[in-house]
Protein backbone atom coordinates (compact mmCIF):
# COMPACT_ATOMS: atom_id res chain seq x y z
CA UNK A 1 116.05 22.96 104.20
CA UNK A 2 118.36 20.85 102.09
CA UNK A 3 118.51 17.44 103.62
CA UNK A 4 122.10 16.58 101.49
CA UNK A 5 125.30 18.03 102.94
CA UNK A 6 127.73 19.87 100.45
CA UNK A 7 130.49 17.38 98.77
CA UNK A 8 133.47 18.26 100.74
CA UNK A 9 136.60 19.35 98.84
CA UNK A 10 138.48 16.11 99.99
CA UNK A 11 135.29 13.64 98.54
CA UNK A 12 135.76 15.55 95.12
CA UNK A 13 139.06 14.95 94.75
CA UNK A 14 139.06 11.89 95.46
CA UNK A 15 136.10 11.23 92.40
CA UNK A 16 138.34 13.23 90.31
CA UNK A 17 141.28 11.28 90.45
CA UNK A 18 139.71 7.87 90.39
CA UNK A 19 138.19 9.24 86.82
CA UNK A 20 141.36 10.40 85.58
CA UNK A 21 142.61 6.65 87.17
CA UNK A 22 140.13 4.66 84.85
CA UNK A 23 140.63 7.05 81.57
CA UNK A 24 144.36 6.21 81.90
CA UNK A 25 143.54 2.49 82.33
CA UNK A 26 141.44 2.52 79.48
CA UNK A 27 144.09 4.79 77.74
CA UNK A 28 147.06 2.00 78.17
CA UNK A 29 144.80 -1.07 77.60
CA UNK A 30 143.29 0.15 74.24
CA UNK A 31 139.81 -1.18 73.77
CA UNK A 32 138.85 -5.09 74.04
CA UNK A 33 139.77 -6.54 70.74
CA UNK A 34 136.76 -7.91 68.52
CA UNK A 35 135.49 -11.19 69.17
CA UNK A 36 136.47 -13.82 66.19
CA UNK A 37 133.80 -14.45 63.74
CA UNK A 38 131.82 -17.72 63.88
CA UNK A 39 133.60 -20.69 62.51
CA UNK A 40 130.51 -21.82 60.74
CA UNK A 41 129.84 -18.25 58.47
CA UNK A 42 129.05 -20.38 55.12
CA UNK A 43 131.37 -18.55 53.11
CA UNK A 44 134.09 -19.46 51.13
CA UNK A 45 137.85 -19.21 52.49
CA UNK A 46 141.85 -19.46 51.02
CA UNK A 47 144.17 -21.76 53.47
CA UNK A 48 146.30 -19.12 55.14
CA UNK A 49 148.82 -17.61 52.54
CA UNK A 50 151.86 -18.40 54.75
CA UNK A 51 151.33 -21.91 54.22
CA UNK A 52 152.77 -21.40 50.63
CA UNK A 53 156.23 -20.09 52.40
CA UNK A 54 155.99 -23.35 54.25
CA UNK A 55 155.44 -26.05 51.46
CA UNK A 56 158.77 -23.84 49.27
CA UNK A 57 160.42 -24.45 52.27
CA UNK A 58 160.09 -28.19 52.20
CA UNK A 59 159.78 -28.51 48.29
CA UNK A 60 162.57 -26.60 46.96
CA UNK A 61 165.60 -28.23 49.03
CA UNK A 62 164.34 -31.74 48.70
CA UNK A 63 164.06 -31.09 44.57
CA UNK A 64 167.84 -29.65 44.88
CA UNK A 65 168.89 -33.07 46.54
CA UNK A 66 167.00 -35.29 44.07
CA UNK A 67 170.01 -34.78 41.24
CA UNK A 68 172.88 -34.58 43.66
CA UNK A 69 173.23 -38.24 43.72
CA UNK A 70 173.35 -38.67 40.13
CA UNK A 71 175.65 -36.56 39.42
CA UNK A 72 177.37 -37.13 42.26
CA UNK A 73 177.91 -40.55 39.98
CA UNK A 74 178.31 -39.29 36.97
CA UNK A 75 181.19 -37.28 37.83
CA UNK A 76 182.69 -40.32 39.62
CA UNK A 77 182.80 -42.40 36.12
CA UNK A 78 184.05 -39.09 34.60
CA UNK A 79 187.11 -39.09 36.87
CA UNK A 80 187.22 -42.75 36.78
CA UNK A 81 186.63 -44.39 34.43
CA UNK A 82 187.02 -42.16 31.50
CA UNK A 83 184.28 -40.87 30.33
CA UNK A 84 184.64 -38.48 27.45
CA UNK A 85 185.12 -35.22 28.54
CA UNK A 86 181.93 -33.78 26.26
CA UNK A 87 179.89 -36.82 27.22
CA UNK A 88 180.20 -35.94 30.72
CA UNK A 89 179.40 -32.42 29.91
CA UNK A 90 176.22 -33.06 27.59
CA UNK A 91 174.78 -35.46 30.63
CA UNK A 92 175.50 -32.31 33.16
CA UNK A 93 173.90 -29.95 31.69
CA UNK A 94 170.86 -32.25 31.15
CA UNK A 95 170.33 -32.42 34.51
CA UNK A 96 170.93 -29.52 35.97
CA UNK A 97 168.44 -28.19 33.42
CA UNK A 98 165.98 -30.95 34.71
CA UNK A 99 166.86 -29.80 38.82
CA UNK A 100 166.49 -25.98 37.55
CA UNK A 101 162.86 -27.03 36.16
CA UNK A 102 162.51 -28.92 39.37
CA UNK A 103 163.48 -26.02 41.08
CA UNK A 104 160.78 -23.70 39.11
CA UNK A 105 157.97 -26.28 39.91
CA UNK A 106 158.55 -26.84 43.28
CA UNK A 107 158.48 -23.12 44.05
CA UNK A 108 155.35 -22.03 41.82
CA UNK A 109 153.43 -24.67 42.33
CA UNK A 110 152.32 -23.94 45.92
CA UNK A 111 151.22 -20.63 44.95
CA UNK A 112 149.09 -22.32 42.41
CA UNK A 113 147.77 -25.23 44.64
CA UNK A 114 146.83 -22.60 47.11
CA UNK A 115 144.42 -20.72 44.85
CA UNK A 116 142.62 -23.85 44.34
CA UNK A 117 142.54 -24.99 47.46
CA UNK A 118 139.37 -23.67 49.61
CA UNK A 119 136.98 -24.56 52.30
CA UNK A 120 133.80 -23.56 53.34
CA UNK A 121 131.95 -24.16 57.17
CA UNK A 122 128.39 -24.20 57.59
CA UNK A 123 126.59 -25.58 60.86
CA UNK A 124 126.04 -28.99 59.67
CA UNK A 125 129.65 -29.69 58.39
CA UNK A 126 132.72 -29.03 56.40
CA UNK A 127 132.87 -28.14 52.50
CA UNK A 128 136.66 -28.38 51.03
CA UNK A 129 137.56 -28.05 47.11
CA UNK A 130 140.92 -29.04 45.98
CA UNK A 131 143.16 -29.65 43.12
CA UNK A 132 143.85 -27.80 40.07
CA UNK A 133 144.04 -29.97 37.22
CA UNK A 134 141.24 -32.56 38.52
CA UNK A 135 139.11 -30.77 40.85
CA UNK A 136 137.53 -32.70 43.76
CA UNK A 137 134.43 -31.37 46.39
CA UNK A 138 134.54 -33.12 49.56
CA UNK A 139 131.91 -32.67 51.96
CA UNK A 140 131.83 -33.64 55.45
CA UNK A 141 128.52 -33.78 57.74
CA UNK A 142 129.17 -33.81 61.28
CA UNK A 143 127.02 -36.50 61.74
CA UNK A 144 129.33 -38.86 60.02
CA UNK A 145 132.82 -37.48 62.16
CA UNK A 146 134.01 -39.84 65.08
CA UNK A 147 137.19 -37.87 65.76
CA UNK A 148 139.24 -34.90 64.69
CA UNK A 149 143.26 -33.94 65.11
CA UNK A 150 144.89 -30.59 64.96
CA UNK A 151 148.59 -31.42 64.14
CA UNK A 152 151.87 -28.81 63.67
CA UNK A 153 154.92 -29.83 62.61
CA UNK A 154 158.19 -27.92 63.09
CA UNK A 155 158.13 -25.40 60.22
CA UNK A 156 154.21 -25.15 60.57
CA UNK A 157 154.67 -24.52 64.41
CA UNK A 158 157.17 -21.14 63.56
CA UNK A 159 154.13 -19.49 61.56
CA UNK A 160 151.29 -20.49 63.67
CA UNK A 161 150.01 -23.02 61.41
CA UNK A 162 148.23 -26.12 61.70
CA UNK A 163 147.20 -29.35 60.19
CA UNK A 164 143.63 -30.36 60.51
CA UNK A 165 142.58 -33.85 59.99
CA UNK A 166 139.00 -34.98 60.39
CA UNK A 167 138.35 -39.02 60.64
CA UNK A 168 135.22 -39.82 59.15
CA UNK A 169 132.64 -42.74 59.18
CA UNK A 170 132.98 -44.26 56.09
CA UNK A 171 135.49 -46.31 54.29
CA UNK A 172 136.10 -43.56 50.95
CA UNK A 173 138.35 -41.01 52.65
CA UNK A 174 138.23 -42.47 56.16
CA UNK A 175 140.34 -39.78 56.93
CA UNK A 176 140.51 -35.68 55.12
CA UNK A 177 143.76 -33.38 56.05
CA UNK A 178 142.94 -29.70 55.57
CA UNK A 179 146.64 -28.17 55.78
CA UNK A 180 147.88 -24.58 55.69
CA UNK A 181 144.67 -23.19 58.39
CA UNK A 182 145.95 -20.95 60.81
CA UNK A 183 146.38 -22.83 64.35
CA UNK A 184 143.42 -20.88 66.05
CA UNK A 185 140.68 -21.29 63.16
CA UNK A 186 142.13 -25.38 62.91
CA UNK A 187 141.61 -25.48 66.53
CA UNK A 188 138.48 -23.79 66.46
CA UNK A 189 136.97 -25.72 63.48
CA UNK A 190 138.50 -29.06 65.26
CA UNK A 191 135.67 -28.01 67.96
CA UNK A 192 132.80 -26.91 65.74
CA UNK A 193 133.41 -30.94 64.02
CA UNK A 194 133.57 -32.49 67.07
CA UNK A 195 130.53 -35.20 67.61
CA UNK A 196 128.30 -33.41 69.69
CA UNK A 197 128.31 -36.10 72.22
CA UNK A 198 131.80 -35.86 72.87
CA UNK A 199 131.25 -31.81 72.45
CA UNK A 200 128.46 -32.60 75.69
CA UNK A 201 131.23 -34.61 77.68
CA UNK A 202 133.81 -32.00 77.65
């Protein structure tokens, strides 16, 4: 004889519809996103790309107001003080052609400056490679970091960008600003640079 009693009708229902409970759940909640890679992968990385929206941002109306003031002035002792008509003109035209050029540097060159601008994180510290008519390597050991800051400022803070700036033992470059990292891998970097006593205390 059987020593287990028949499911009753009510007990399988009641399995049933907790299943179909949990495949909805998973249904509406998708699956649990990836985890991030590590900070420290040793391979080389671009700044974030919306960083070069940023910099235009900044760059391109302060070269606009750079010529306003002159001729703002020259227009003045135009009106004034009679300056001849094709004078006037000739020393217009001269610098609006020099805030147009402004203009065209200001906007291109962050695009450039970004594809020269990389950084590379391996266990023992930070690799960064800048500039693009004088190239510079810069490598920091963790050993040698007292502090780190993860900064945003306004504009930065709209695109979920960050400022990361490591102070170093060391009087050459006491203190290195990676800009343009995305606010999670500046924060997460700002941890993997930490001294590991201070990493211990927290």
């Amino acid at each position: 004889m059987d020593d287990h009693e028949p499911t009753s009708e009510s007990e399988e229902t009641e399995v049933e519809a907790a299943e179909v409970e949990a495949a909805e759940v998973e249904a509406t909640e998708g699956p649990a996103p990836p985890a991030p890679p590590p900070i420290a992968d040793g391979e080389e990385h671009l700044v974030d790309p919306r960083s070069v929206h940023v910099v235009r941002l900044i760059a391109v109306p302060l070269t606009l107001a750079i010529p306003l003031l002159p001729v703002v002035a020259l227009t003045l002792v135009w009106a004034l003080a009679g300056l001849l008509t094709v004078v006037y003109l000739s020393l217009l035209a001269a610098l609006l052609l020099l805030a147009g050029l402004g203009v065209f540097i200001a906007y291109r060159f962050p695009a450039v400056r970004h594809r020269h601008l990389r950084y590379r994180v391996d266990p023992d510290g930070l690799r960064i490679q800048r500039g693009v008519f004088w190239r510079k390597t810069i490598y920091i050991s963790v050993t040698r970091v007292q502090h780190t800051d993860v900064s945003q400022g306004p504009l930065q803070r709209r695109y979920g960008l960050a400022t990361l700036t490591v102070h170093t033992a060391g009087i050459e470059s006491a203190s290195i600003a990676l800009s343009g990292l995305e606010h999670d891998v500046a924060t997460r970097l700002s941890e993997h640079l930490r001294p590991r006593r201070a990493r211990n205390a927290g």
